[in-house]
Protein backbone atom coordinates (compact mmCIF):
# COMPACT_ATOMS: atom_id res chain seq x y z
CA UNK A 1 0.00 0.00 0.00
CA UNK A 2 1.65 3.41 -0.92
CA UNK A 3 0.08 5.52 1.72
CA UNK A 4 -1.38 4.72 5.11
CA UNK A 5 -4.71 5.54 6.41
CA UNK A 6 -6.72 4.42 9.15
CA UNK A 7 -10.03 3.48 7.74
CA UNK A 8 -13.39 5.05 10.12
CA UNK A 9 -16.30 2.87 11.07
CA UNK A 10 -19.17 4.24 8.40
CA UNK A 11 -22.19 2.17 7.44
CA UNK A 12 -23.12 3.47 3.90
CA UNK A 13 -26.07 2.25 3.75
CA UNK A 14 -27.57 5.34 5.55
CA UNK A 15 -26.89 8.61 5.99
CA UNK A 16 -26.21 9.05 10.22
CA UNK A 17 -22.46 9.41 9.68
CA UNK A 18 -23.24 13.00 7.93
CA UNK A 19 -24.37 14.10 11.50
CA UNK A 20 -20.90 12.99 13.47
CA UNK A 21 -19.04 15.67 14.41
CA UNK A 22 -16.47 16.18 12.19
CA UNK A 23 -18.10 14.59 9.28
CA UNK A 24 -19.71 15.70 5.90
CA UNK A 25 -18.81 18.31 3.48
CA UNK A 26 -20.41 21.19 5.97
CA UNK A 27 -18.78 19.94 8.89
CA UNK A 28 -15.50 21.23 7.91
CA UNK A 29 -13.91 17.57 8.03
CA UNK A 30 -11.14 15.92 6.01
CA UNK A 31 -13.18 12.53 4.95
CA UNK A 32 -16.05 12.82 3.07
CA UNK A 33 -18.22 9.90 0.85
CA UNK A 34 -18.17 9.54 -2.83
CA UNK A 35 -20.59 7.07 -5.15
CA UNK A 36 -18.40 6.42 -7.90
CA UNK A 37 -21.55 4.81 -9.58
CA UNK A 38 -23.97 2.62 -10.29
CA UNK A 39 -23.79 4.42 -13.60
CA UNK A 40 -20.45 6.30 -14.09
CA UNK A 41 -18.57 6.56 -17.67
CA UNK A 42 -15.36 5.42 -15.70
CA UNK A 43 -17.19 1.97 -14.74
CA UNK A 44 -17.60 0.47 -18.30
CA UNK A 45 -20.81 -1.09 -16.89
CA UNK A 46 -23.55 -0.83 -13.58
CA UNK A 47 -21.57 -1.17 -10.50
CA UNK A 48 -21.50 1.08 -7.28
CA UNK A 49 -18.56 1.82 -5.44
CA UNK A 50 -18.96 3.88 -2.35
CA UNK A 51 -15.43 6.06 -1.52
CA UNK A 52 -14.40 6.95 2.04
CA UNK A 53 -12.02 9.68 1.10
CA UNK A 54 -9.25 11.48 2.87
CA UNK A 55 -8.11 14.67 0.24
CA UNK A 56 -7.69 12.57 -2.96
CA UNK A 57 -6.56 9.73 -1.10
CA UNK A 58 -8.83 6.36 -0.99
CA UNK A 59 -9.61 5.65 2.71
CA UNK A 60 -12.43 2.41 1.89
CA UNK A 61 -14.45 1.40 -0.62
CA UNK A 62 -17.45 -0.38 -0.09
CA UNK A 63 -18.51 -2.49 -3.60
CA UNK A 64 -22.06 -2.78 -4.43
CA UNK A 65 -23.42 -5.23 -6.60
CA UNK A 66 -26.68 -6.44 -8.79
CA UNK A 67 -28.06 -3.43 -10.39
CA UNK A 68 -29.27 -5.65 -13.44
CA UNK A 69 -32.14 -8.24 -11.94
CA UNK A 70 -31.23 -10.97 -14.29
CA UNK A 71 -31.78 -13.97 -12.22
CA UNK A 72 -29.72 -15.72 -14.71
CA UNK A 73 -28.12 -18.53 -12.27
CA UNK A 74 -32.29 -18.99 -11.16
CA UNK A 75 -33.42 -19.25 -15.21
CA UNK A 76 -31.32 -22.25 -15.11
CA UNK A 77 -34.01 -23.81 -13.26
CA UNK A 78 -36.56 -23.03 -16.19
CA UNK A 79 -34.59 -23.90 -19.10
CA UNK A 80 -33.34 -27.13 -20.84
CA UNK A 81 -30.29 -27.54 -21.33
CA UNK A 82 -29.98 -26.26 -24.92
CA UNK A 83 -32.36 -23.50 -24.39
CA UNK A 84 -30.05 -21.81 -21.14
CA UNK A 85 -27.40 -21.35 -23.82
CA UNK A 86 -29.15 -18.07 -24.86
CA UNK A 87 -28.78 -16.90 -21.26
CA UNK A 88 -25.28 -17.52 -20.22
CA UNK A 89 -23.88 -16.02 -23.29
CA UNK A 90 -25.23 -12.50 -21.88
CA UNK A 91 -23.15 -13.06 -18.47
CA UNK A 92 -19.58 -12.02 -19.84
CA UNK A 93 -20.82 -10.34 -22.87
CA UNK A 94 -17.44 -9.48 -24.16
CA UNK A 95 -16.49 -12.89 -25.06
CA UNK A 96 -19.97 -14.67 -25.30
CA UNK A 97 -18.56 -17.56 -27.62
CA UNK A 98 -16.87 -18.73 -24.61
CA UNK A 99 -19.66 -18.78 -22.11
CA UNK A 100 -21.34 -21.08 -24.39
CA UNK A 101 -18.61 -23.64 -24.63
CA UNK A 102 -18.37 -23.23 -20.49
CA UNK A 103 -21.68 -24.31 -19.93
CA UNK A 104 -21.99 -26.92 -22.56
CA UNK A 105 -19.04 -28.52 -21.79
CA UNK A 106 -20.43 -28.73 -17.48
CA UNK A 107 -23.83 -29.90 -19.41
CA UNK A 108 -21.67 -33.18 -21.47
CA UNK A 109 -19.85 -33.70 -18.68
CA UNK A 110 -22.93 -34.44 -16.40
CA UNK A 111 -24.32 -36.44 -19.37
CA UNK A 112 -21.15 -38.47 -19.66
CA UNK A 113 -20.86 -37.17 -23.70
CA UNK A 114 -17.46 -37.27 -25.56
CA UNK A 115 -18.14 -34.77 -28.30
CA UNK A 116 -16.63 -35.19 -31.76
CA UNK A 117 -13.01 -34.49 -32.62
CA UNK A 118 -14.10 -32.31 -35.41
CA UNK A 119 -16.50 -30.30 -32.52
CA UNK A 120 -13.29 -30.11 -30.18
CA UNK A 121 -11.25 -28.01 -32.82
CA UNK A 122 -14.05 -25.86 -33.61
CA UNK A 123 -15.02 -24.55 -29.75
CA UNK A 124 -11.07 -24.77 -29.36
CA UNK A 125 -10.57 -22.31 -32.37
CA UNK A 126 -13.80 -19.93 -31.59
CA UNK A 127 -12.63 -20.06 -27.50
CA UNK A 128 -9.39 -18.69 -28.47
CA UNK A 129 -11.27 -15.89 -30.56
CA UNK A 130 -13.42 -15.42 -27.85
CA UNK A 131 -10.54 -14.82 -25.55
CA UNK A 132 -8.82 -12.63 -28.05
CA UNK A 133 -12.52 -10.67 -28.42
CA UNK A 134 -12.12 -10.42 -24.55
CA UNK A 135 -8.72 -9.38 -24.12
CA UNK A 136 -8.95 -6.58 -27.36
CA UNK A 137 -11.31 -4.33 -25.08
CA UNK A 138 -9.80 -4.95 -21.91
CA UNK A 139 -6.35 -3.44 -22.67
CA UNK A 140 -8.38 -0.84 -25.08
CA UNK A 141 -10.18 0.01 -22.58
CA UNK A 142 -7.73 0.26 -20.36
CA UNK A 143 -5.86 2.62 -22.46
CA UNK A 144 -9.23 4.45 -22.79
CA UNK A 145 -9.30 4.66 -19.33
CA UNK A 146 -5.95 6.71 -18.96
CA UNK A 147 -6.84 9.06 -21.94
CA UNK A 148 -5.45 6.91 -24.43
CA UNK A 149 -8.68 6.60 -27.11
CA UNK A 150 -6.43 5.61 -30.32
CA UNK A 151 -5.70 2.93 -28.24
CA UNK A 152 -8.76 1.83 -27.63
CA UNK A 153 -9.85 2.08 -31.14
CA UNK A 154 -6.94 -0.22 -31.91
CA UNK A 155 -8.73 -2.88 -29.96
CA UNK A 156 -12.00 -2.35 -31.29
CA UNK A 157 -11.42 -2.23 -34.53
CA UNK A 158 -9.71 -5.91 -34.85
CA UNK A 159 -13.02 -7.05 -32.57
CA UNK A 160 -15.32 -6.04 -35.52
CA UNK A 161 -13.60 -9.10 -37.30
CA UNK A 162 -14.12 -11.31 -34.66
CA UNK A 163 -17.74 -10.88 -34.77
CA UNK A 164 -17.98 -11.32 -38.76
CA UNK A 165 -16.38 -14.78 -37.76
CA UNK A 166 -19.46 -15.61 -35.58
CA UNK A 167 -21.91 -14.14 -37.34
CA UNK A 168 -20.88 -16.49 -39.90
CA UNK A 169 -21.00 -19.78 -37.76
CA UNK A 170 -24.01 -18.77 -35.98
CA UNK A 171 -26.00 -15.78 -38.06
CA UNK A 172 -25.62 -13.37 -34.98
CA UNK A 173 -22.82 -11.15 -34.38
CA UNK A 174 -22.48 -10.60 -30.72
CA UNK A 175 -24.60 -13.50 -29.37
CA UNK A 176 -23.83 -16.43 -31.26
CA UNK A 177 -25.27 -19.14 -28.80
CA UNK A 178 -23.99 -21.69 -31.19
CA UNK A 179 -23.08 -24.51 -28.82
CA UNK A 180 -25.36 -27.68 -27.87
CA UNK A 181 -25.61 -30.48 -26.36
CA UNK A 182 -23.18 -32.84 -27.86
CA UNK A 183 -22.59 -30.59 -30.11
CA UNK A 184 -23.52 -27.25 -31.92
CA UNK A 185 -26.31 -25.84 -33.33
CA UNK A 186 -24.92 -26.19 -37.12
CA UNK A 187 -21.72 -27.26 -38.85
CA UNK A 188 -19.46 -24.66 -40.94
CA UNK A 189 -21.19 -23.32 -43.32
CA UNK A 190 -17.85 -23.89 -45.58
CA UNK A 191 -14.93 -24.85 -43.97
CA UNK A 192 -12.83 -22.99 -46.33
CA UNK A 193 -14.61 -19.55 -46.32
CA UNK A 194 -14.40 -20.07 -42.24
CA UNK A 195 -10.35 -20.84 -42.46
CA UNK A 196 -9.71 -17.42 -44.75
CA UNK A 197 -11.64 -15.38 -42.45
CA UNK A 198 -9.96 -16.51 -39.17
CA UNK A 199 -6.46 -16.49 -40.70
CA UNK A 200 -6.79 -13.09 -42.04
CA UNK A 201 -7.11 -12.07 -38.52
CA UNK A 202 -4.66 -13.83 -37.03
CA UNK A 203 -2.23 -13.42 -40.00
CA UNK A 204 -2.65 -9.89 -41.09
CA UNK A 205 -4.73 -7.92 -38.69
CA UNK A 206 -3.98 -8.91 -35.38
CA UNK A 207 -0.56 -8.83 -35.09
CA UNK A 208 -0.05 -5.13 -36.61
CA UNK A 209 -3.14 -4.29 -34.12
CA UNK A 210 -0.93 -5.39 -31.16
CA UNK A 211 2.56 -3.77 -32.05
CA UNK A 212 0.48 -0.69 -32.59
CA UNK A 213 -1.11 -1.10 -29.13
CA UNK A 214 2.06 -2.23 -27.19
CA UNK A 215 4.02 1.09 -29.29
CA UNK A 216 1.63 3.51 -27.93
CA UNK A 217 1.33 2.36 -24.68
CA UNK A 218 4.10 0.65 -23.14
CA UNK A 219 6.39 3.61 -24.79
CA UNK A 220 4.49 6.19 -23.26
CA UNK A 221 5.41 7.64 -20.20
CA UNK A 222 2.32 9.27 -19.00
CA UNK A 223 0.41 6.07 -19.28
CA UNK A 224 3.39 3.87 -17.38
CA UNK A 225 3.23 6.07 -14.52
CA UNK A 226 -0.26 5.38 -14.10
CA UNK A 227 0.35 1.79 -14.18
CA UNK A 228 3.26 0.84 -12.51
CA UNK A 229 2.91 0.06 -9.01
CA UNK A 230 -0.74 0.60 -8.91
CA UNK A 231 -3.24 -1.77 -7.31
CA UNK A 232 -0.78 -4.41 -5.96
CA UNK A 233 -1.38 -7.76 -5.69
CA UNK A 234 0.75 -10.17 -3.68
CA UNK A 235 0.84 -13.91 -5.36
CA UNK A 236 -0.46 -14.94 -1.45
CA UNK A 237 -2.74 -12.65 -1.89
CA UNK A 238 -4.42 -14.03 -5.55
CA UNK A 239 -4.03 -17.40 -3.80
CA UNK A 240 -6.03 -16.34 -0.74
CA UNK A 241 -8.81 -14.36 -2.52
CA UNK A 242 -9.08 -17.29 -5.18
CA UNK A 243 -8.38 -15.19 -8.13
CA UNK A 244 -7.76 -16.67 -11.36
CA UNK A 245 -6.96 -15.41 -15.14
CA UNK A 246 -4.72 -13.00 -16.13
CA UNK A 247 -5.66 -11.16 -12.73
CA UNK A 248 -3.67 -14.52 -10.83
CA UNK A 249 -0.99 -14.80 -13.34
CA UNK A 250 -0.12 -11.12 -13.13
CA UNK A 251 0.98 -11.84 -9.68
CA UNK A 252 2.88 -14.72 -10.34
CA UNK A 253 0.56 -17.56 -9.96
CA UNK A 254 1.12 -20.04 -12.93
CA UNK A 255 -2.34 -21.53 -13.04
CA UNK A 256 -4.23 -21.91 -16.11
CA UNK A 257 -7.36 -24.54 -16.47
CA UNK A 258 -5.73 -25.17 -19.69
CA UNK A 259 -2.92 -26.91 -18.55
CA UNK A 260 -4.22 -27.84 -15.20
CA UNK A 261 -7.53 -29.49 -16.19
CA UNK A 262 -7.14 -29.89 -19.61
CA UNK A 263 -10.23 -30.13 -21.81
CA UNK A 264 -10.89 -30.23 -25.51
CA UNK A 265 -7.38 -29.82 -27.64
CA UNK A 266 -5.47 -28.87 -24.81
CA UNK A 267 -5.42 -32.37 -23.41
CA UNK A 268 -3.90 -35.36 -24.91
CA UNK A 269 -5.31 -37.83 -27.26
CA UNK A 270 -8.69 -35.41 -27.79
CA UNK A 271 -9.29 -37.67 -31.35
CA UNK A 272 -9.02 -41.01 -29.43
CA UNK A 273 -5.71 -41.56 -31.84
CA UNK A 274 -3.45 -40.24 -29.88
CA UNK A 275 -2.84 -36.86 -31.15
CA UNK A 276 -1.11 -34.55 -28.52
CA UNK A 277 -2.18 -31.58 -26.98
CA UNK A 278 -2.06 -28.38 -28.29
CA UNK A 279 1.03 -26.57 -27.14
CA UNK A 280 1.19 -22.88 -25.41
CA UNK A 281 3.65 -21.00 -22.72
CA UNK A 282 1.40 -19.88 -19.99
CA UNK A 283 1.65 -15.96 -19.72
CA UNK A 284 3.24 -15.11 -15.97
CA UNK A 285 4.60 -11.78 -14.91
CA UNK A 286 5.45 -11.11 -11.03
CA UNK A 287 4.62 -7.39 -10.44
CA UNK A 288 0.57 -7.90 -9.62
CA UNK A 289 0.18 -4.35 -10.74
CA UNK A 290 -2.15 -2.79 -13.15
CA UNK A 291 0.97 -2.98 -15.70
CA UNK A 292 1.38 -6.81 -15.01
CA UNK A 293 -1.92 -7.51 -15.91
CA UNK A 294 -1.93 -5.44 -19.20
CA UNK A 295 1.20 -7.43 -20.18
CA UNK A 296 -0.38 -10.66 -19.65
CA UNK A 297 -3.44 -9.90 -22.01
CA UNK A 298 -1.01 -8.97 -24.51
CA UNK A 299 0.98 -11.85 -24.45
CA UNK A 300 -2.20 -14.27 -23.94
CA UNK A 301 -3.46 -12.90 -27.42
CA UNK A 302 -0.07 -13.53 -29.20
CA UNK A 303 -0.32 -17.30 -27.27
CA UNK A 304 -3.93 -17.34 -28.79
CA UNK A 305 -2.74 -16.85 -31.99
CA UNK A 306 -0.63 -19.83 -32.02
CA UNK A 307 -3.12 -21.90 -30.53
CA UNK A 308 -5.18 -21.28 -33.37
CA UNK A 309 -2.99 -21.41 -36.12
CA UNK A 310 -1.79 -24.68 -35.36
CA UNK A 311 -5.27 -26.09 -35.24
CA UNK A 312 -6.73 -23.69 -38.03
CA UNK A 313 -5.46 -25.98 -41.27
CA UNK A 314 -6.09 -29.22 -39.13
CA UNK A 315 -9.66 -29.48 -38.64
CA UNK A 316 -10.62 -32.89 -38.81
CA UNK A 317 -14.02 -34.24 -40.95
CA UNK A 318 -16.95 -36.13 -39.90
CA UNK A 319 -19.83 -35.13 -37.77
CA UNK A 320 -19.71 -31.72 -35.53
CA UNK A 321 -22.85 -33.86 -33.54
CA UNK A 322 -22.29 -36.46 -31.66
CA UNK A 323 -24.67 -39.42 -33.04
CA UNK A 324 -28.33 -39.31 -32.84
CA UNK A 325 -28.97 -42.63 -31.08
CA UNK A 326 -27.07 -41.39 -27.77
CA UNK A 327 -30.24 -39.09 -27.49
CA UNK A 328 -28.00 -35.88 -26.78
CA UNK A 329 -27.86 -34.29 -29.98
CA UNK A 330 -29.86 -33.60 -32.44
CA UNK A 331 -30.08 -35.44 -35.63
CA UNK A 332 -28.66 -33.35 -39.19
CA UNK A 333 -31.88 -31.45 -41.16
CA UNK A 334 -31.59 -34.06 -43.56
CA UNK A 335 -32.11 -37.26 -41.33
CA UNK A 336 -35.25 -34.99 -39.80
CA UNK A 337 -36.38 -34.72 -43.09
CA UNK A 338 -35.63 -38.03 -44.80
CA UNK A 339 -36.26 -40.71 -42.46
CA UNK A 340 -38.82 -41.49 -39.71
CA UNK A 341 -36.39 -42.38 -36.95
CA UNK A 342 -34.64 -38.83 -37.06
CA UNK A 343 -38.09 -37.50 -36.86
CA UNK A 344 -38.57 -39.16 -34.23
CA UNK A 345 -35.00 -38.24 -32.05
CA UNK A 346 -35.53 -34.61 -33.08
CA UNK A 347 -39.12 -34.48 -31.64
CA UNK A 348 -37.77 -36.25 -28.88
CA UNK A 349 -35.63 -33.52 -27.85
CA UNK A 350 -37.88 -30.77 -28.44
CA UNK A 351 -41.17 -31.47 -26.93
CA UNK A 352 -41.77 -29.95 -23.44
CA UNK A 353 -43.05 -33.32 -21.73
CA UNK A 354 -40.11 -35.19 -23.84
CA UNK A 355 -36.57 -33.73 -23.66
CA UNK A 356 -33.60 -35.19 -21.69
CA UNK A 357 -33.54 -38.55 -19.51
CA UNK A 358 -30.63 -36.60 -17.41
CA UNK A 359 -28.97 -39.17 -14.49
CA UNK A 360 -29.23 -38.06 -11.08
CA UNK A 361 -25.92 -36.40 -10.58
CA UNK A 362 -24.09 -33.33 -9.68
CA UNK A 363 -21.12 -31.77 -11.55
CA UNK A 364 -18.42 -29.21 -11.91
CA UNK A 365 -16.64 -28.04 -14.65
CA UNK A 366 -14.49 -25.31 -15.81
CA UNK A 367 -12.90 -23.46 -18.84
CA UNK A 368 -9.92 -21.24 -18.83
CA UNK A 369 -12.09 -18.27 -20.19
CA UNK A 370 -10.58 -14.69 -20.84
CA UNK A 371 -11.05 -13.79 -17.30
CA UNK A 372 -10.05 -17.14 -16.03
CA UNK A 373 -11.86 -19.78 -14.29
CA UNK A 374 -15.31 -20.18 -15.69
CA UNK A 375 -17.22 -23.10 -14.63
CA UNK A 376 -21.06 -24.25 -13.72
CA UNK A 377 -22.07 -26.44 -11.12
CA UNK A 378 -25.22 -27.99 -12.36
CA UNK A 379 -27.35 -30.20 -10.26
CA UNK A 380 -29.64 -32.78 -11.79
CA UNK A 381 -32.57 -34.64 -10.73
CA UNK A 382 -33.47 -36.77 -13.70
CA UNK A 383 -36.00 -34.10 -15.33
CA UNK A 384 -35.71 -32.14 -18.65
CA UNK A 385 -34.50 -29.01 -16.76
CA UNK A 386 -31.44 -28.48 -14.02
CA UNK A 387 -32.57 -28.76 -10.83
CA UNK A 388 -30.10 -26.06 -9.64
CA UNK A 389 -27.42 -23.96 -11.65
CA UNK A 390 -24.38 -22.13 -9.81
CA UNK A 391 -22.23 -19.86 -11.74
CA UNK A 392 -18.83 -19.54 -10.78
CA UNK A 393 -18.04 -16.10 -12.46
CA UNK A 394 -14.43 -14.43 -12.34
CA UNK A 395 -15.54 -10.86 -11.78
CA UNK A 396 -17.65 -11.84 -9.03
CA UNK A 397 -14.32 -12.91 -7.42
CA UNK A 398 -12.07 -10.48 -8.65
CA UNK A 399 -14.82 -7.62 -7.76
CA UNK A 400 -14.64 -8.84 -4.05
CA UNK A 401 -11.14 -7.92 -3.59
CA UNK A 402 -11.36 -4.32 -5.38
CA UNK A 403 -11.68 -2.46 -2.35
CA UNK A 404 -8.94 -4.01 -0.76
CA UNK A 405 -6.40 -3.43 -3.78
CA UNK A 406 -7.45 0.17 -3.73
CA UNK A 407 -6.97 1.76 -0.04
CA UNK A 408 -4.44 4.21 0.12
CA UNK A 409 -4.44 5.05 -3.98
CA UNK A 410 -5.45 8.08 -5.51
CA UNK A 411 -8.94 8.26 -6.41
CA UNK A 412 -7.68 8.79 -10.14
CA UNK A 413 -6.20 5.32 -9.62
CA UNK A 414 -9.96 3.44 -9.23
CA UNK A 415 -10.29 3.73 -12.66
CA UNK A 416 -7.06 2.39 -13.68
CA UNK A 417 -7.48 -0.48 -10.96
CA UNK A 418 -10.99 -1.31 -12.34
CA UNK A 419 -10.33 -1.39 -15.89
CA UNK A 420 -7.32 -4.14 -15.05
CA UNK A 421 -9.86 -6.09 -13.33
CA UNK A 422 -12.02 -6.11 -16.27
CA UNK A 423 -15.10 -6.35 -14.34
CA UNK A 424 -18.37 -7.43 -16.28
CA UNK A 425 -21.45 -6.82 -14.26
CA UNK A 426 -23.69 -9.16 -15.78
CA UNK A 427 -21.12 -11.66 -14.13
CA UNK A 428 -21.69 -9.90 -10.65
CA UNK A 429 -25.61 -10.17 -10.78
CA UNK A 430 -27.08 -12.42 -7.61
C-alpha cells in the first residue's frame, strides 16, 4: 500500500455518519463519501462503489453489486439444457462464444458425452477468438481509461472481425449461442470460407493491431506512470482471494485450467488416436500491478494466436454432432427430413413433456475463459431441466477484492485499478 490511512467505522447504507461531528462536506472535516456509480462513464458497466475519502486519497471502498435483476443462475431452473445457452452467453458479454462452450461442456460432462473431434477443434478455435474478443477491449479500454482513445480504437477495430467470424457460424454477431448439447447448433457453413476469415485475422490484422497497441502504450510515459505500481497484488494474496486469469498470473501464480484441467485440444489424445495436446507458454509476470496484468493480455493474445494457427489448417471431418442414437444431440436437417427415426429423435428432444432422460448427478466443470476460471455447477434430478445452476463467475471474485487493492491510492487510480480487473457486471448479478 503506498500511503497509510486508518479506515473510520461508516455504514453506507444510511446517511447518520453525515451528522458525526467532524463529518460531511459542511462539517469542515477531512473525509467525506463519494458514489463512484452505479452508472459512471469510468465503470464500463452498472456497479456502485462507495469512496471513504481522505483529500484525494482512498480511505475504503465499499462495492455494491446487482443493479441488473437478471436472475440468470435462477433461469437455469426453467430452461433445458440447450435453451439456457441463450442466457449464459449475456453473463460475460465481451467474449460470449466462450460462455457457451463453459456451460456446454459442465452440461456433457454431467451427461457423460465425448463430443466429436471435429467439434473439439471448432469450440477450441472460436474459444481462443473469444478470448482474443475479450482481451482486445480490456487493454483498449484500459488505455481508454488513462486518456489513451487511439488505443482503444486499436482494440476495437480488430473485434469487428471477430464478430464477422461468428456471425458467420451462428447468423448473430455478438450472441452467437452456437453450442449444444453434444454438439452445436450447425456445422461450418464452408470450412474454407471459415479458415480465410480466421487467418486473415490472425495473420494480417492482429498482429499489426498489437505492435500498434504495445508502441503507444508501453512507450508512453504518461500512461506507465499510471500503471506501474498501482493496485498491488501479492501472489499470497491471488491465492487467498481465489483469483484466477490473467488477474492470478499477473501476480505470479502459474495456473491456467488449460494446462491444469485440460479439456478439448489442450489435453492429450482429444481424437481417441493419440494426437497430442495443443502446445502454449502460460503468460506469468510477477509485479501484480495494473501494468502486469496489461502485459499478460497482450501476451495471452499472441499465445492465442498460435493456438489457433496450429489447429486452423487441421480441422478434422466427420460429424460436428455427436450421433443421434445417444439421445444428446440432435439429428442433421436431412435425417429430420428423410427418415422417420430422425423424426422421431428430433421431436424427442424438443417437446416440453419429452426432452432429456438426465442421471441423477451433480457436476463441476471449468474453462480457462478470458477472465479465467469459468465453470457451472449444475445439479440434476433426472427431469428435462437443471434442478439447480451455480455460476462460478471471475468478476464476481475479482470484484470482491477491489476495495482491498485500492486503499491508500489516488482516487484517479480506481479507474485504472478497475479497468485491469475487467469487471463485467452481468457476471456480478445475484
Amino acid at each position: 500500500m503506498p500511503y497509510d490511512l486508518k479506515p473510520i467505522d461508516l455504514d453506507v447504507e444510511t446517511t447518520e455518519y453525515l451528522d458525526e461531528p467532524g463529518r460531511g462536506p459542511s462539517s469542515g472535516g477531512d473525509r467525506w463519501t463519494l458514489n463512484f456509480g452505479p452508472q459512471h462513464p469510468a465503470t464500463h458497466t452498472t456497479l456502485r462503489m462507495v469512496m471513504e475519502l481522505d483529500g484525494e486519497r482512498v480511505v475504503r471502498v465499499t462495492p455494491h453489486i446487482g443493479y441488473l435483476h437478471s436472475g440468470f443462475e435462477k433461469l437455469g431452473e426453467a430452461l433445458d439444457y440447450n435453451q439456457y445457452v441463450t442466457i449464459v452467453s449475456r453473463m460475460d458479454y465481451v467474449s460470449p462464444i466462450c460462455n457457451d462452450i463453459s456451460w456446454h461442456h459442465a452440461v456433457e460432462q454431467l451427461f457423460d458425452i465425448d463430443i466429436t473431434p471435429r467439434c473439439k477443434v471448432l469450440r477450441t478455435i472460436l474459444g481462443e477468438l473469444g478470448r482474443i474478443q475479450n482481451h482486445l477491449l480490456g487493454v483498449g479500454a484500459a488505455a481508454l481509461d488513462l486518456g489513451a482513445f487511439t488505443g482503444f480504437i486499436y482494440g476495437f477495430n480488430e473485434r469487428e472481425s471477430i464478430m464477422d467470424v461468428m456471425d458467420y457460424i451462428s447468423g448473430q454477431r455478438f450472441h452467437p449461442d452456437w453450442t449444444r448439447v453434444g454438439g452445436a447448433m450447425q456445422d461450418l457453413p464452408d470450412e474454407e470460407v471459415f479458415k480465410t476469415m480466421v487467418k486473415s485475422i490472425i495473420r494480417e490484422k492482429l498482429p499489426p493491431a498489437l505492435a500498434d497497441l504495445e508502441g503507444l502504450c508501453l512507450k508512453n510515459r504518461i500512461f506507465r506512470d499510471r500503471v506501474e505500481g498501482i493496485g498491488v497484488v501479492t501472489k499470497q494474496e491471488a491465492i487467498d482471494w481465489g483469483l484466477s486469469g490473467p488477474v492470478a498470473r499477473a501476480s505470479g501464480v502459474k495456473r491456467d485450467v488449460r494446462k491444469d484441467t485440460p479439456y478439448l485440444c489442450f489435453k492429450d489424445n482429444w481424437d481417441g488416436m493419440g494426437a497430442r495436446a495443443v502446445d502454449f507458454k502460460v503468460a506469468i509476470a510477477t509485479t501484480g500491478d495494473v501494468l502486469g496484468r496489461f502485459l499478460v493480455r497482450l501476451e495471452e493474445m499472441k499465445q492465442s494466436i498460435g493456438i489457433i494457427e496450429h489447429l486452423i489448417d487441421n480441422i478434422p471431418g466427420g460429424p460436428i454432432n455427436t450421433y443421434a442414437d445417444a439421445k444428446a444431440a440432435k439429428p442433421p436437417k436431412s435425417e429430420v427430413y428423410g427418415s422417420i427415426e430422425g423424426l422421431i429423435e428430433h421431436f424427442q428432444l424438443v417437446m416440453t413433456n419429452r426432452k432429456w432422460k438426465a442421471p441423477i448427478n451433480e457436476t463441476y466443470a471449468c474453462i480457462e475463459s478470458a477472465n479465467g476460471e469459468h465453470g457451472f455447477y449444475v445439479v440434476s434430478d433426472g427431469g428435462p431441466v437443471p434442478w439447480r445452476v451455480k455460476h462460478r463467475a471471475c468478476s464476481f471474485q475479482h470484484f470482491s477484492c477491489f476495495a482491498k487493492m485500492l486503499e491508500g491510492h489516488l482516487l484517479s487510480d480506481a479507474v485504472a485499478v478497475l479497468g485491469s480487473l475487467n469487471i463485467i457486471a452481468a457476471e456480478l448479478d445475484r
